[in-house]
N, C-alpha and C. Protein backbone atom coordinates (compact mmCIF):
# COMPACT_ATOMS: atom_id res chain seq x y z
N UNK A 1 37.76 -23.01 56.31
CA UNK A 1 38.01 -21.61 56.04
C UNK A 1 39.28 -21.43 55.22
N UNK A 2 40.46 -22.20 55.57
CA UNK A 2 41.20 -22.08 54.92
C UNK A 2 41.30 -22.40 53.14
N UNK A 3 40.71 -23.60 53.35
CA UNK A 3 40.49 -23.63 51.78
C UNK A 3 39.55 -22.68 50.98
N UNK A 4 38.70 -22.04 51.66
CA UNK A 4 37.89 -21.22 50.98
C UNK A 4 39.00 -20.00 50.30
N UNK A 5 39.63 -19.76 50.78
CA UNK A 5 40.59 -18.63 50.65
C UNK A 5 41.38 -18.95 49.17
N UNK A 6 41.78 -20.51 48.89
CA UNK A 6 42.82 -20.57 48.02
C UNK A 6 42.21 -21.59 47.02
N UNK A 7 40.80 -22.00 47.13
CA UNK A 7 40.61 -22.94 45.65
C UNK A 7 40.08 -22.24 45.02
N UNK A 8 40.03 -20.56 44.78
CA UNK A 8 39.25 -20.35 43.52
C UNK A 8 40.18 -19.91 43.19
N UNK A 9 41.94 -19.92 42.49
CA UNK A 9 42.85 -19.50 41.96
C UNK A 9 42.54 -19.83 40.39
N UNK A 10 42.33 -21.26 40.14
CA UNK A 10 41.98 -22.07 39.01
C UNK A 10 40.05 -21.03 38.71
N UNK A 11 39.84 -20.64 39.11
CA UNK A 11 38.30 -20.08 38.62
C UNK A 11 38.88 -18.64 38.02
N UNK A 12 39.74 -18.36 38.80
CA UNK A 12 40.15 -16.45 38.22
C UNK A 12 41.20 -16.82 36.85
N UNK A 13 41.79 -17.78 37.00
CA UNK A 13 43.21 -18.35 36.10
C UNK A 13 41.94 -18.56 34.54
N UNK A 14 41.16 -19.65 34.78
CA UNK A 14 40.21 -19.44 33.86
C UNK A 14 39.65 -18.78 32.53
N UNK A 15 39.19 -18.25 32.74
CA UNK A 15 38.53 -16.95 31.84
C UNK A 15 39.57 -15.93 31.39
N UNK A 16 40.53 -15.98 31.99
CA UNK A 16 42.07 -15.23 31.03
C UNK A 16 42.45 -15.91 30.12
N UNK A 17 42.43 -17.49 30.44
CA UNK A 17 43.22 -18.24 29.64
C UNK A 17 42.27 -18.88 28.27
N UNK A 18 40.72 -18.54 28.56
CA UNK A 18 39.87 -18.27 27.44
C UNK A 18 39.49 -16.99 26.91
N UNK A 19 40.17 -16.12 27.14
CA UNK A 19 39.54 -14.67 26.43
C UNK A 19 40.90 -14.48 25.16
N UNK A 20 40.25 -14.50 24.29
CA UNK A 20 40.46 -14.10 23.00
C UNK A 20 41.70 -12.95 22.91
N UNK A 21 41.64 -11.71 23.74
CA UNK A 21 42.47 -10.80 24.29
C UNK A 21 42.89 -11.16 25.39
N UNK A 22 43.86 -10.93 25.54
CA UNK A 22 44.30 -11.05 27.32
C UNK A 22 45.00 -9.64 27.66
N UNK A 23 44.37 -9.33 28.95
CA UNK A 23 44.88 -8.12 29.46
C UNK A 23 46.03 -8.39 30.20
N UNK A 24 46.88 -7.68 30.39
CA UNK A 24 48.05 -7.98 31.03
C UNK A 24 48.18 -8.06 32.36
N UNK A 25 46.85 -6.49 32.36
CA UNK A 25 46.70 -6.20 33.83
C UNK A 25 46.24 -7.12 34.51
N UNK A 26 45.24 -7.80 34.53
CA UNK A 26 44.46 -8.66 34.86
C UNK A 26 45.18 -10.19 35.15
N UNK A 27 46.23 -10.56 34.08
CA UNK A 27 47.06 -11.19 34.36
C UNK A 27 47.76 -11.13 35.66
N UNK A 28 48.76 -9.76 36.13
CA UNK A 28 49.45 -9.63 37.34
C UNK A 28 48.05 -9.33 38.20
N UNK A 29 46.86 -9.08 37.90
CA UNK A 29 46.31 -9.36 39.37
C UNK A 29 46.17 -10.63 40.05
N UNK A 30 45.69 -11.79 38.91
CA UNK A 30 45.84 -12.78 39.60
C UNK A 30 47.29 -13.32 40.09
N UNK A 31 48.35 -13.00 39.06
CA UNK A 31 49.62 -13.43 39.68
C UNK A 31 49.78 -13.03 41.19
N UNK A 32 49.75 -11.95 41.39
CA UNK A 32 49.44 -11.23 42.87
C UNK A 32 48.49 -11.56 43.57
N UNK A 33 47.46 -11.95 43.54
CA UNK A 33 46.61 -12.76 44.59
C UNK A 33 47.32 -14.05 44.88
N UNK A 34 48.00 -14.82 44.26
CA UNK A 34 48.28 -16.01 44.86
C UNK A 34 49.31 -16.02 46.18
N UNK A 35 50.29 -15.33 45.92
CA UNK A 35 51.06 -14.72 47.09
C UNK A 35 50.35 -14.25 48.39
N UNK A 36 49.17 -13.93 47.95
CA UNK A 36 48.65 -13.33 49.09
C UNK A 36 47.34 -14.04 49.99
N UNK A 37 47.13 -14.93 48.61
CA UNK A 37 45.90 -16.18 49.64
C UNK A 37 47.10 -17.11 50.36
N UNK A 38 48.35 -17.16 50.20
CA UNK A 38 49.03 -17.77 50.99
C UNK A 38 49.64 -17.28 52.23
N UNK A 39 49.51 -15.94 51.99
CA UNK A 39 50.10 -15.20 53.21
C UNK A 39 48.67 -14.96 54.29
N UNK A 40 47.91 -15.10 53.67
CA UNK A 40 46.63 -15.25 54.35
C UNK A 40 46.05 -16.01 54.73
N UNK A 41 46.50 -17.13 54.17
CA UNK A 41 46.22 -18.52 54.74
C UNK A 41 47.12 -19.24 55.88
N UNK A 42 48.38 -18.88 55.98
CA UNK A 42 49.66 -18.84 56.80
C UNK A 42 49.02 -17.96 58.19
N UNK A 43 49.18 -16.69 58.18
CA UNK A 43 48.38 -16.14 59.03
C UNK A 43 47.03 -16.92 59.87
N UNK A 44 45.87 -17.53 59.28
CA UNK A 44 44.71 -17.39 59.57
C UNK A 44 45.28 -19.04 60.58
N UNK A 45 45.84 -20.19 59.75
CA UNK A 45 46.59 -21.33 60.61
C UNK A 45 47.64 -20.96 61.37
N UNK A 46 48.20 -19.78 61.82
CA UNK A 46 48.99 -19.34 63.40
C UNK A 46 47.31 -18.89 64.49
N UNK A 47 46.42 -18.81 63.21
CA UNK A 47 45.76 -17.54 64.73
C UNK A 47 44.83 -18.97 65.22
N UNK A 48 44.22 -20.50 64.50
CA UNK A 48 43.97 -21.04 64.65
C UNK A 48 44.63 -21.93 65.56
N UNK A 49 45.49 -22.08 64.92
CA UNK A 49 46.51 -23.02 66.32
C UNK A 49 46.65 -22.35 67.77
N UNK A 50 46.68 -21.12 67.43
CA UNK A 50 46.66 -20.52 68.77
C UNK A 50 45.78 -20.69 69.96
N UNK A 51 44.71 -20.47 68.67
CA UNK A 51 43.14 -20.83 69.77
C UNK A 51 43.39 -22.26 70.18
N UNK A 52 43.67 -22.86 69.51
CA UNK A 52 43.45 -24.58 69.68
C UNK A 52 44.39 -24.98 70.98
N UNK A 53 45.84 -24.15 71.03
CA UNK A 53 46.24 -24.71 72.07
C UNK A 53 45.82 -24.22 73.48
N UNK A 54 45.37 -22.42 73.16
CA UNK A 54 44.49 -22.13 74.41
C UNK A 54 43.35 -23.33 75.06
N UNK A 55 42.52 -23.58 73.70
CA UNK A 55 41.31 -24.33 74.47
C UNK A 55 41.69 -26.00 74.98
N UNK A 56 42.55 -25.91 74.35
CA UNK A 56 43.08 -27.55 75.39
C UNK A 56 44.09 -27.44 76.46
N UNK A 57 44.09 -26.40 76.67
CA UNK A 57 45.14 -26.11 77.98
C UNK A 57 43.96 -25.93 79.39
């Protein structure tokens, strides 16, 4: 799960870095998703560990 969250950075990075125009906007969106598949990925491994130490206790 976790990786699902953060290997398509390189798929969105992509197609900006081949388009002929580049939007700017589109630029800071992906800049701004990366910050945030990490803060989401940080999150999702506290709520996992959590469970994990419940179920072996």
């Amino acid at each position: 799960m976790l990786g699902l969250g953060t290997r398509n950075v390189g798929a969105a990075v992509a197609p900006l870095l081949a388009a002929a125009e580049l939007d700017p906007r589109a630029t800071v969106m992906v800049v701004l998703g990366v910050p945030l598949q990490i803060l989401v990925s940080l999150v999702a491994a506290a709520w996992f560990a959590r469970d994990a130490k419940r179920a072996s206790a």
